[in-house]
C-alpha atoms as a PDB file:
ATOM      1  CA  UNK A   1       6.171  14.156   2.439  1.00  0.00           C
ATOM      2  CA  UNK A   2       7.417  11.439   4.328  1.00  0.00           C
ATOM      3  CA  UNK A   3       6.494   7.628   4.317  1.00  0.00           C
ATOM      4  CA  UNK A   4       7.836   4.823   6.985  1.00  0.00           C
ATOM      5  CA  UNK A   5       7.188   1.641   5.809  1.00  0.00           C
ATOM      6  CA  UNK A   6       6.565  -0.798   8.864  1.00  0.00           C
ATOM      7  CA  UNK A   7       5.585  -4.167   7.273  1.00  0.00           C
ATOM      8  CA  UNK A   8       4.544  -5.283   4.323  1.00  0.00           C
ATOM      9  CA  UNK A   9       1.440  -2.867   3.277  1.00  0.00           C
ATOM     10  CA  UNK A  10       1.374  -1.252   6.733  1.00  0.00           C
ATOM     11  CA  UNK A  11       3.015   2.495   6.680  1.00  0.00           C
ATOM     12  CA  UNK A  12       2.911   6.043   7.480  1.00  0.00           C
ATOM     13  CA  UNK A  13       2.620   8.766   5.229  1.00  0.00           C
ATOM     14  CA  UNK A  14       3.287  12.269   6.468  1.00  0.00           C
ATOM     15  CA  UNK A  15       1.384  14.623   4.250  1.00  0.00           C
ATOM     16  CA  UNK A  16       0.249  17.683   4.209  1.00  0.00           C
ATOM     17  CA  UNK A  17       0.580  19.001   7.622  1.00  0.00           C
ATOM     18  CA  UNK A  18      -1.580  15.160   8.328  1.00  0.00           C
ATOM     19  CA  UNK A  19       0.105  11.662   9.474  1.00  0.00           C
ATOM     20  CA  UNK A  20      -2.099   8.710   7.972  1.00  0.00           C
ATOM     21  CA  UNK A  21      -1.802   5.140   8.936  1.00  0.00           C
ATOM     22  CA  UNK A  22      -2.187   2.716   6.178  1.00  0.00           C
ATOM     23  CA  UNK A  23      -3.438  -0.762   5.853  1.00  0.00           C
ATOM     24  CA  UNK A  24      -2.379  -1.918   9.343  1.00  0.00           C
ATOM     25  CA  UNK A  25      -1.614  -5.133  10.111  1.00  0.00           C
ATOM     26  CA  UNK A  26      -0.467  -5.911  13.427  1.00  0.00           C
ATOM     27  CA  UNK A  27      -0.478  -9.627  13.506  1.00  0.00           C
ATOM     28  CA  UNK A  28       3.215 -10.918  15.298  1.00  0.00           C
ATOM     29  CA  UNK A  29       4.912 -12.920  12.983  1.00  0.00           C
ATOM     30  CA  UNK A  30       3.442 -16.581  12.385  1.00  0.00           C
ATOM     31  CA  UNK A  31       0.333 -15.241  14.035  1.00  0.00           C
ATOM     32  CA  UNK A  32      -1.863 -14.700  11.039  1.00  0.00           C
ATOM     33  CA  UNK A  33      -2.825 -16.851   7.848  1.00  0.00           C
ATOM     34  CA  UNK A  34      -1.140 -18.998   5.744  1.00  0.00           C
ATOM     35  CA  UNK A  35      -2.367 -17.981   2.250  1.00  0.00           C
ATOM     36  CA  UNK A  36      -0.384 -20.416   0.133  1.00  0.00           C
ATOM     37  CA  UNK A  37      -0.804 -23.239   2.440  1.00  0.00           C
ATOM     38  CA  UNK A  38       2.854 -23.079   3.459  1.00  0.00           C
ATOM     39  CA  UNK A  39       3.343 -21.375   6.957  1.00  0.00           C
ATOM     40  CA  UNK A  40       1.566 -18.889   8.932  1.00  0.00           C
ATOM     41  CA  UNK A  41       2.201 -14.945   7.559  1.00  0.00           C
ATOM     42  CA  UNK A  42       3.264 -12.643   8.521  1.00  0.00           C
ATOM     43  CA  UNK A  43       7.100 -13.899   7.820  1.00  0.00           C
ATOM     44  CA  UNK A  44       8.744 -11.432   9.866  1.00  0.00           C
ATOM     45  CA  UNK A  45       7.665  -8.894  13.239  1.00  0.00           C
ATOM     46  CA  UNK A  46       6.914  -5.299  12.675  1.00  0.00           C
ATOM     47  CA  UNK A  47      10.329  -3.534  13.643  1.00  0.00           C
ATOM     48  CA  UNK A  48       8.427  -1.495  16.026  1.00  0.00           C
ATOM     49  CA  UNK A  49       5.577  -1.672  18.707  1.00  0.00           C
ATOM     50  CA  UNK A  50       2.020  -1.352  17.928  1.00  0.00           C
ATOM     51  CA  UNK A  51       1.759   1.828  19.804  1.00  0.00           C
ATOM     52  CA  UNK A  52       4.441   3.270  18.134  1.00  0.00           C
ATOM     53  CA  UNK A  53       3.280   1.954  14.373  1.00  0.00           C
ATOM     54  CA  UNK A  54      -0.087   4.250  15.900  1.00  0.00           C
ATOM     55  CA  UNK A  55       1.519   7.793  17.488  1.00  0.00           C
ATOM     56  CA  UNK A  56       1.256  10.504  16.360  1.00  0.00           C
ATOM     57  CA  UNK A  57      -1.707   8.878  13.811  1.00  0.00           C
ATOM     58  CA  UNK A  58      -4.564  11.656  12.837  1.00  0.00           C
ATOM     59  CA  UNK A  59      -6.799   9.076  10.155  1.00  0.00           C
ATOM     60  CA  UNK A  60      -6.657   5.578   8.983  1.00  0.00           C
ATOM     61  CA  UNK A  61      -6.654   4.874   5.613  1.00  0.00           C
ATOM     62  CA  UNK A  62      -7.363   1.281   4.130  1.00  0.00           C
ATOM     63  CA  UNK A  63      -6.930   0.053   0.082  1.00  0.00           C
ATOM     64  CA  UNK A  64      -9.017  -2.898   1.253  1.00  0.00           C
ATOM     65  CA  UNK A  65      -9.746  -5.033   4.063  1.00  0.00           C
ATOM     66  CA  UNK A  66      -8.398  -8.805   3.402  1.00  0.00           C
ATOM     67  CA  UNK A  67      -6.307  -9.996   6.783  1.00  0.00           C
ATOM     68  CA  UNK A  68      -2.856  -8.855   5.554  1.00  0.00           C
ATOM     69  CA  UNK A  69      -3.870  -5.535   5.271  1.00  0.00           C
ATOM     70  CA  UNK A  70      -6.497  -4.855   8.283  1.00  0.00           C
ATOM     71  CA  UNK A  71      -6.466  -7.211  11.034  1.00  0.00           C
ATOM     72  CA  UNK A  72      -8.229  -8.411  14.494  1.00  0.00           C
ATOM     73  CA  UNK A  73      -4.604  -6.931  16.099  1.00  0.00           C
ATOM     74  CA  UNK A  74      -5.434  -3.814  14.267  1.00  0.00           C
ATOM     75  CA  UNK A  75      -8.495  -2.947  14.944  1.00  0.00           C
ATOM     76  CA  UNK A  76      -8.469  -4.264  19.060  1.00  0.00           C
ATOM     77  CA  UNK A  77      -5.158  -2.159  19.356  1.00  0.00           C
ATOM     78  CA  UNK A  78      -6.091   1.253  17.560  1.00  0.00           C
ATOM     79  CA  UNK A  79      -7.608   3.878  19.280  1.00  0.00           C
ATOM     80  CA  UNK A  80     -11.843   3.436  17.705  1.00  0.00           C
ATOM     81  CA  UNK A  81     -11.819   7.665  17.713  1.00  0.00           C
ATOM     82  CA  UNK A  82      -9.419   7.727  14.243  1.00  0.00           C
ATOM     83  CA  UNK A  83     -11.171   8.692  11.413  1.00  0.00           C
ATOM     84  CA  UNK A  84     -10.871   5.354   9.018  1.00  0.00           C
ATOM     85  CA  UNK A  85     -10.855   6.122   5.421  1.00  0.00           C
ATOM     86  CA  UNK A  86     -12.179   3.302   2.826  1.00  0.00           C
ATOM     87  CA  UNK A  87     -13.696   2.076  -0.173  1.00  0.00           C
ATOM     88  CA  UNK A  88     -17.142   2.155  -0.703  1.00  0.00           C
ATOM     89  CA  UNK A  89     -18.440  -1.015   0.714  1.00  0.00           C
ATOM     90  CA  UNK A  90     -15.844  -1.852   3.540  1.00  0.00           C
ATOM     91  CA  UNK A  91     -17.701   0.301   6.269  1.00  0.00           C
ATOM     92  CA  UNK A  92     -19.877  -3.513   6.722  1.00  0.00           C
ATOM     93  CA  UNK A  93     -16.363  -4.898   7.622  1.00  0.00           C
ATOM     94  CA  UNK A  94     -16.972  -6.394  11.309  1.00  0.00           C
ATOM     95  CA  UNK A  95     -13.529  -5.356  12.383  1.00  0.00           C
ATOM     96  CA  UNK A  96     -14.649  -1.483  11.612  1.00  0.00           C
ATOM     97  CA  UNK A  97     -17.869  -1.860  13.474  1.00  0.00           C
ATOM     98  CA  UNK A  98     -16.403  -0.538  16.964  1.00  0.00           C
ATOM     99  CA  UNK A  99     -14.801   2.585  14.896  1.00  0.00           C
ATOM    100  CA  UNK A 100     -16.908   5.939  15.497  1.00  0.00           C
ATOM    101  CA  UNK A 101     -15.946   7.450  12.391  1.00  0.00           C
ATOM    102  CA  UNK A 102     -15.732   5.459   9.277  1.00  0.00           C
ATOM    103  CA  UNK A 103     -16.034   7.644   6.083  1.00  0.00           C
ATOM    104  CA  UNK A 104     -16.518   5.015   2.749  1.00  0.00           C
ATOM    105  CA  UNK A 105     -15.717   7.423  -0.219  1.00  0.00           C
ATOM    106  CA  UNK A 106     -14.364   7.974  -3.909  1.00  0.00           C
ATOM    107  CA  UNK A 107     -13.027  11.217  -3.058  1.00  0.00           C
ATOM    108  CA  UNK A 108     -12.990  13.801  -0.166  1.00  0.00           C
ATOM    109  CA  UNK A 109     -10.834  15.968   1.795  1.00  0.00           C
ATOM    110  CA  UNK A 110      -9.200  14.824   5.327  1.00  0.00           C
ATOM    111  CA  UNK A 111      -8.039  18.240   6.955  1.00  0.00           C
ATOM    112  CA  UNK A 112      -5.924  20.237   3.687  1.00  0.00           C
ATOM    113  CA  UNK A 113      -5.591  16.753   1.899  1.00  0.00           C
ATOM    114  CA  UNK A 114      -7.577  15.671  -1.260  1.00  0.00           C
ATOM    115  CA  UNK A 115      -8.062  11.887  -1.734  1.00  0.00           C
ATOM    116  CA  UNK A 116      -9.017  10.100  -4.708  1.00  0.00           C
ATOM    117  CA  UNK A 117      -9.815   6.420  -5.013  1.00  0.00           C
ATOM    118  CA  UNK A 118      -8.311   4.407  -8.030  1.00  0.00           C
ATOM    119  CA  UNK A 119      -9.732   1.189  -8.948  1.00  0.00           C
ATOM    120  CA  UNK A 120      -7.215  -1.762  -7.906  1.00  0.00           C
ATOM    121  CA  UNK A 121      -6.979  -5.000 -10.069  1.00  0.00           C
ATOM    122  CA  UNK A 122      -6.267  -7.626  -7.826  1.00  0.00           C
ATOM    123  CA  UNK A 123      -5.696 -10.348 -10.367  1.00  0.00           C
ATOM    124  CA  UNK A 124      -5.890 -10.934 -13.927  1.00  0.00           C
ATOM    125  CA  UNK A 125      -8.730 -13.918 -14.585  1.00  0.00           C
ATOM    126  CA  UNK A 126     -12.099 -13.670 -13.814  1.00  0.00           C
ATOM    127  CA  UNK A 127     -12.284 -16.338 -10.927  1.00  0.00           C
ATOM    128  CA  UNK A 128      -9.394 -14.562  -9.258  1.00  0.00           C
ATOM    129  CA  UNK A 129     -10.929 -11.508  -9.696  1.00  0.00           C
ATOM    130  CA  UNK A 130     -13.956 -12.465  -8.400  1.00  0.00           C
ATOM    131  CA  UNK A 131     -12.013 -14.126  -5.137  1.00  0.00           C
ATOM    132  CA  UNK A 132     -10.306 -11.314  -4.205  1.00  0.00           C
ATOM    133  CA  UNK A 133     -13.170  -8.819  -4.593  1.00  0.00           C
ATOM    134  CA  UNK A 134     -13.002  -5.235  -5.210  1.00  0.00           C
ATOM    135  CA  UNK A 135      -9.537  -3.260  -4.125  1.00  0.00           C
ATOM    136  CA  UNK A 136      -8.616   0.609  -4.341  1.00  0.00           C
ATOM    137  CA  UNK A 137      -5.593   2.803  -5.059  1.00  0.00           C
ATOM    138  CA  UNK A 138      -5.401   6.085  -3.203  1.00  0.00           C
ATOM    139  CA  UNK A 139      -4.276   9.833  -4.501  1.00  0.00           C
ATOM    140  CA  UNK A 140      -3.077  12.228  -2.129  1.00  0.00           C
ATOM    141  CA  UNK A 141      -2.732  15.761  -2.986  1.00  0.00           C
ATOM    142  CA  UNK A 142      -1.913  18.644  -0.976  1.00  0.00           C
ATOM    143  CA  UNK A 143      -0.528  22.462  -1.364  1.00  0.00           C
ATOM    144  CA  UNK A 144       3.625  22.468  -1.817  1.00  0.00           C
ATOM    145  CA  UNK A 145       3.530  17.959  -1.754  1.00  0.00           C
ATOM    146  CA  UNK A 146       4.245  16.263  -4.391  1.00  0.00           C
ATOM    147  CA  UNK A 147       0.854  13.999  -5.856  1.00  0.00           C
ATOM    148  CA  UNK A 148       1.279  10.636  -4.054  1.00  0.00           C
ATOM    149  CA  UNK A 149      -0.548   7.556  -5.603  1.00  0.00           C
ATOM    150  CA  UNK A 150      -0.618   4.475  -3.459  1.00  0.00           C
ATOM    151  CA  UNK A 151      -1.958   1.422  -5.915  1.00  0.00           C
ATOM    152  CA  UNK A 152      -2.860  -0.830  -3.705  1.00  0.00           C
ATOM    153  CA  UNK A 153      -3.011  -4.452  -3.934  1.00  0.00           C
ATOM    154  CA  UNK A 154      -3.237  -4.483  -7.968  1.00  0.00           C
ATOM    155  CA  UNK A 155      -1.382  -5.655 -11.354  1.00  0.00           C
ATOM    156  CA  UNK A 156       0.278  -3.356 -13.987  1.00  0.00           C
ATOM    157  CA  UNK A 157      -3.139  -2.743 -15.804  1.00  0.00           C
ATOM    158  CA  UNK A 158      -5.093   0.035 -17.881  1.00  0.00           C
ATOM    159  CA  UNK A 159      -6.407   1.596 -14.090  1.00  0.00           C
ATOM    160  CA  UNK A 160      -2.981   2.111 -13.030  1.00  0.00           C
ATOM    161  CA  UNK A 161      -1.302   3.828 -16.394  1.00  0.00           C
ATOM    162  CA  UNK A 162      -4.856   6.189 -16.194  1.00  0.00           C
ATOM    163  CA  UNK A 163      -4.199   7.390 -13.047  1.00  0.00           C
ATOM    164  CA  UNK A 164      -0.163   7.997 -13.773  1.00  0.00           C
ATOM    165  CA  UNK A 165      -1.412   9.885 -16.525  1.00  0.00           C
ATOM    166  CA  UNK A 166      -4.200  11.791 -15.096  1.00  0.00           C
ATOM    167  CA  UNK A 167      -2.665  12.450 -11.751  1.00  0.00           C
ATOM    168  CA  UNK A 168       0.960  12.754 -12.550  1.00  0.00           C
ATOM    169  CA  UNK A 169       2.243  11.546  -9.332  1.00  0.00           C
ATOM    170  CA  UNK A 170       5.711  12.841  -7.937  1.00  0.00           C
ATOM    171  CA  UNK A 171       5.930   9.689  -6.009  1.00  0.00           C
ATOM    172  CA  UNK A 172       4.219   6.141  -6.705  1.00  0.00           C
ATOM    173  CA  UNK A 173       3.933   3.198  -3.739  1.00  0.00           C
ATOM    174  CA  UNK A 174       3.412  -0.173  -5.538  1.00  0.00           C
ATOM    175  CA  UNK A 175       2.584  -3.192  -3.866  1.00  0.00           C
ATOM    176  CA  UNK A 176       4.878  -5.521  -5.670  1.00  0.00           C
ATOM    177  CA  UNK A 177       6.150  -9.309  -3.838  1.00  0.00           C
ATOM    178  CA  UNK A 178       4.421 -10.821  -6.951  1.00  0.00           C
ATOM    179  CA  UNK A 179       1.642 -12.344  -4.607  1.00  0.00           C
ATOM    180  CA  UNK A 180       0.291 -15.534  -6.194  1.00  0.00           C
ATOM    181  CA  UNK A 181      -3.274 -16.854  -5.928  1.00  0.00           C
ATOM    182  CA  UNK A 182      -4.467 -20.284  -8.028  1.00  0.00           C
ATOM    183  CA  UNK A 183      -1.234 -19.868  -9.869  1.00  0.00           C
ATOM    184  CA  UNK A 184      -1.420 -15.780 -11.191  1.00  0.00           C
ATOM    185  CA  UNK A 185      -0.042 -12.633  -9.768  1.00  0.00           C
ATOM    186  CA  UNK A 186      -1.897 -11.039  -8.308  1.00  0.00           C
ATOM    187  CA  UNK A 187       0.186  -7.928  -6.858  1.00  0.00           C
ATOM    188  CA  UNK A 188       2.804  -6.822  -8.756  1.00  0.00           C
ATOM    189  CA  UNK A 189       5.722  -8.433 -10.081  1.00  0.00           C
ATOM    190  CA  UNK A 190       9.093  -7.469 -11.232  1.00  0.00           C
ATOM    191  CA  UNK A 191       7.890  -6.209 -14.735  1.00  0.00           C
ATOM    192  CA  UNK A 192       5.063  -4.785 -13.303  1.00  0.00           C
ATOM    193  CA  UNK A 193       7.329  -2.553 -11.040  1.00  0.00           C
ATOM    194  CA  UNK A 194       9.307  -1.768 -13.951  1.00  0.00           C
ATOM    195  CA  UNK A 195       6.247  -0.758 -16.340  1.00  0.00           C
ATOM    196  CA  UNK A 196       5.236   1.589 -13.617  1.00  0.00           C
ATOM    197  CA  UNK A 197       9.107   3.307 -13.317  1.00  0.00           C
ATOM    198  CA  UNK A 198       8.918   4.077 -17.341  1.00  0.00           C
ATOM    199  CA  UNK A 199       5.252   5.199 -17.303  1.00  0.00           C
ATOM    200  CA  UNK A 200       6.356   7.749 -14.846  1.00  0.00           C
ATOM    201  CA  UNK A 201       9.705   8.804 -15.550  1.00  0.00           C
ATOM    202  CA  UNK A 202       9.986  11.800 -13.115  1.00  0.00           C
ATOM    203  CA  UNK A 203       8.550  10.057 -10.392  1.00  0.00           C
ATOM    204  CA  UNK A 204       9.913   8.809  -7.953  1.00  0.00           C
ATOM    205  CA  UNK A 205       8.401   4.722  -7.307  1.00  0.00           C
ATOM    206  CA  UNK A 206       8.374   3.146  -3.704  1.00  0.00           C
ATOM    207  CA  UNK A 207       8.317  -0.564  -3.474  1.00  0.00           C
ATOM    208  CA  UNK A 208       6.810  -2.473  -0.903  1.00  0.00           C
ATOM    209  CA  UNK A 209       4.733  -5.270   0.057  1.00  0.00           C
ATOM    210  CA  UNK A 210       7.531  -7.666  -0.108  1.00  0.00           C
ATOM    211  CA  UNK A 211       8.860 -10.992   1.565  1.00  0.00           C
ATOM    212  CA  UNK A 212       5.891 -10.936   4.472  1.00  0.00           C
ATOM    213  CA  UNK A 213       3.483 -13.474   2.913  1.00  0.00           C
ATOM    214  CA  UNK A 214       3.751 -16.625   1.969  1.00  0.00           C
ATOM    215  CA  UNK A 215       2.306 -16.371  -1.220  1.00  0.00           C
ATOM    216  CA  UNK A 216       5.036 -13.637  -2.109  1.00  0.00           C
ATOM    217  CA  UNK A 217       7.464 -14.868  -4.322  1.00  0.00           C
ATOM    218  CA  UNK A 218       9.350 -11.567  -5.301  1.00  0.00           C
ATOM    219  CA  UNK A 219      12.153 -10.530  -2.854  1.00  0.00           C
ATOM    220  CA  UNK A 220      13.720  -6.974  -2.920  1.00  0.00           C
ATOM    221  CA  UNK A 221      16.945  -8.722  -4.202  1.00  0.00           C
ATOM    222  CA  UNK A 222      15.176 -10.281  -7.281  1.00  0.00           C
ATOM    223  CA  UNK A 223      13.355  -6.597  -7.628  1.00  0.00           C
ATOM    224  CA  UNK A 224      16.798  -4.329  -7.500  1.00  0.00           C
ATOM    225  CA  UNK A 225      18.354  -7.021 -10.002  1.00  0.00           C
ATOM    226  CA  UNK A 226      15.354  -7.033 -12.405  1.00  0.00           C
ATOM    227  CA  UNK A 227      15.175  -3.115 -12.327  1.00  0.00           C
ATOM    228  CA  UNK A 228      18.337  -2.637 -13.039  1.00  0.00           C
ATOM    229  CA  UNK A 229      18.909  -4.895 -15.767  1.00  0.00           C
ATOM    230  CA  UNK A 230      15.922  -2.938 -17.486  1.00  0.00           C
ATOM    231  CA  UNK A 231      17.871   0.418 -16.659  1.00  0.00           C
ATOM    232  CA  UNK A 232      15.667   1.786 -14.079  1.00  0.00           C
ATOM    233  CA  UNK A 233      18.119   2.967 -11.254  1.00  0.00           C
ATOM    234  CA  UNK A 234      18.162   2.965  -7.671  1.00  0.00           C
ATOM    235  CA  UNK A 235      17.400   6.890  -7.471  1.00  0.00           C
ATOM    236  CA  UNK A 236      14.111   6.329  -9.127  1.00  0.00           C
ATOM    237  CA  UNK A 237      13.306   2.849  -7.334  1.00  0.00           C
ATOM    238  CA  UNK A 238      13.451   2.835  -4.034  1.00  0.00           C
ATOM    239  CA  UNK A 239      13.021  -0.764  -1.963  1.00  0.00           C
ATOM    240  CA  UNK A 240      12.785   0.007   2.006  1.00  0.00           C
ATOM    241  CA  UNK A 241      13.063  -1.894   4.449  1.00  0.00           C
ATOM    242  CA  UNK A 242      10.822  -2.333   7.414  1.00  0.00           C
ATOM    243  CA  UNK A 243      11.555   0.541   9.422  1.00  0.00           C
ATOM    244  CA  UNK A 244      12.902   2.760   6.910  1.00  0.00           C
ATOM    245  CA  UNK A 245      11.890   6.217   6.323  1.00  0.00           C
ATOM    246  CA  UNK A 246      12.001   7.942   2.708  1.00  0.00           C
ATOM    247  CA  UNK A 247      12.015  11.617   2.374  1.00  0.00           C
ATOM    248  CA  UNK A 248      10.678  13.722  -0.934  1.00  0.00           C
ATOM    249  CA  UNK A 249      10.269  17.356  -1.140  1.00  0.00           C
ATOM    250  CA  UNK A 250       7.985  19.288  -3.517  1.00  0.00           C
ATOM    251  CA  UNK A 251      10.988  20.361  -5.916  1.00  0.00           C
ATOM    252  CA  UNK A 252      13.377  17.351  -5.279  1.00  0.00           C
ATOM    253  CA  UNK A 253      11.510  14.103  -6.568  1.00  0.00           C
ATOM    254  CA  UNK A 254      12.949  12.358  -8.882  1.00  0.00           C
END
């Protein structure tokens, strides 16, 4: 497999003979939200072109649809033809509505790749909870790939250990930055990140979702320090940056 990170949530993942595009967000920096009332996100520009965060992009697949993850950029530069993956539910999103071929589902097959849906917990109280609404975690599988589980916007939490155990990813993509809504977490933070590394020792764990938002308030700095006080090293963590590509073979993960 291979999976570019462009921005924040926003990436590629090579799989299976397949190239997905997930959660885009196109939005030039300062051109979106603010969602801590501080300055408009996105922080920084994608370090590529929209057309080239699209080539070579055979299906669309979305954890959820709040405005740093799917966007009016998005879905006005996309071709409408890609097949859009999502939660149950999100096929009423307006900014899908022009898309010929939106498939809402638990689980399913997208050419010789099985995807499974993994509740996301978005929060930790129930009136942030309730706020953000429901979010999903996707698992890829495919002959000679590694299992790749994508959390999504979510907390350490029971939903997440399950699916480690169940699935037993070769390669996990958290959304960490430590997002904060009415003062809680509500991505993961620093010992989130690290809970996942030691529930899934073999693994290999992809960080991202960091320093785009202002409502972030985990940097890859603070992450790489905090992981390796806790003895989690750099060969089992990996924290791109935008534009970087990571590489992980069937019988070389970590």
């Amino acid at each position: 497999m291979k999976y570019q990170l462009i921005r924040h949530a926003t990436a590629k993942l090579d799989f299976g003979g397949t190239c997905f595009l997930l959660d885009p967000w196109f939005a030039p920096k300062g051109k979106g939200l603010s969602y801590a009332g501080k300055v408009n996100s996105p922080l920084v520009d994608m370090p590529c072109k929209m057309w080239q965060a699209e080539s070579r992009t055979d299906c669309i697949v979305l954890s959820h649809t709040h405005s740093d993850h799917f966007d009016s950029y998005a879905a006005e530069a996309l071709d409408r033809d890609h097949p859009v993956i999502c939660q149950p539910g999100d096929e009423t999103c307006p900014l899908l509505a022009a898309f010929e071929d939106v498939r809402p589902m638990d689980s399913g097959l997208f050419n010789e790749v099985a995807l499974e849906r993994v509740n996301a917990q978005h929060g930790t109280s129930p009136e942030v909870l309730a706020d953000m609404g429901p979010g999903s975690g996707w698992v890829f599988m495919a002959a000679a790939e590694p299992a790749v589980y994508w959390t999504g916007d979510t907390v350490w939490c029971e939903d997440v250990r399950r699916a480690i155990e169940t699935f037993r990813p070769g390669v996990i993509i958290v959304h960490a930055g430590a997002a904060q809504w009415k003062g809680e977490a509500i991505t993961m933070d620093a010992a989130g990140v690290i809970e996942t590394c030691k529930a899934a020792p073999e693994a290999t764990v992809i960080a991202v979702h960091l320093e785009a938002t202002d409502h972030g308030t985990l940097t890859r700095k603070a992450l790489r320090e905090a992981a390796e006080a806790a003895g989690i090293s750099g060969q089992q963590l990996r924290i791109p940056a935008d534009g970087e590509e990571i590489v992980i073979l069937q019988d070389t993960a970590f």
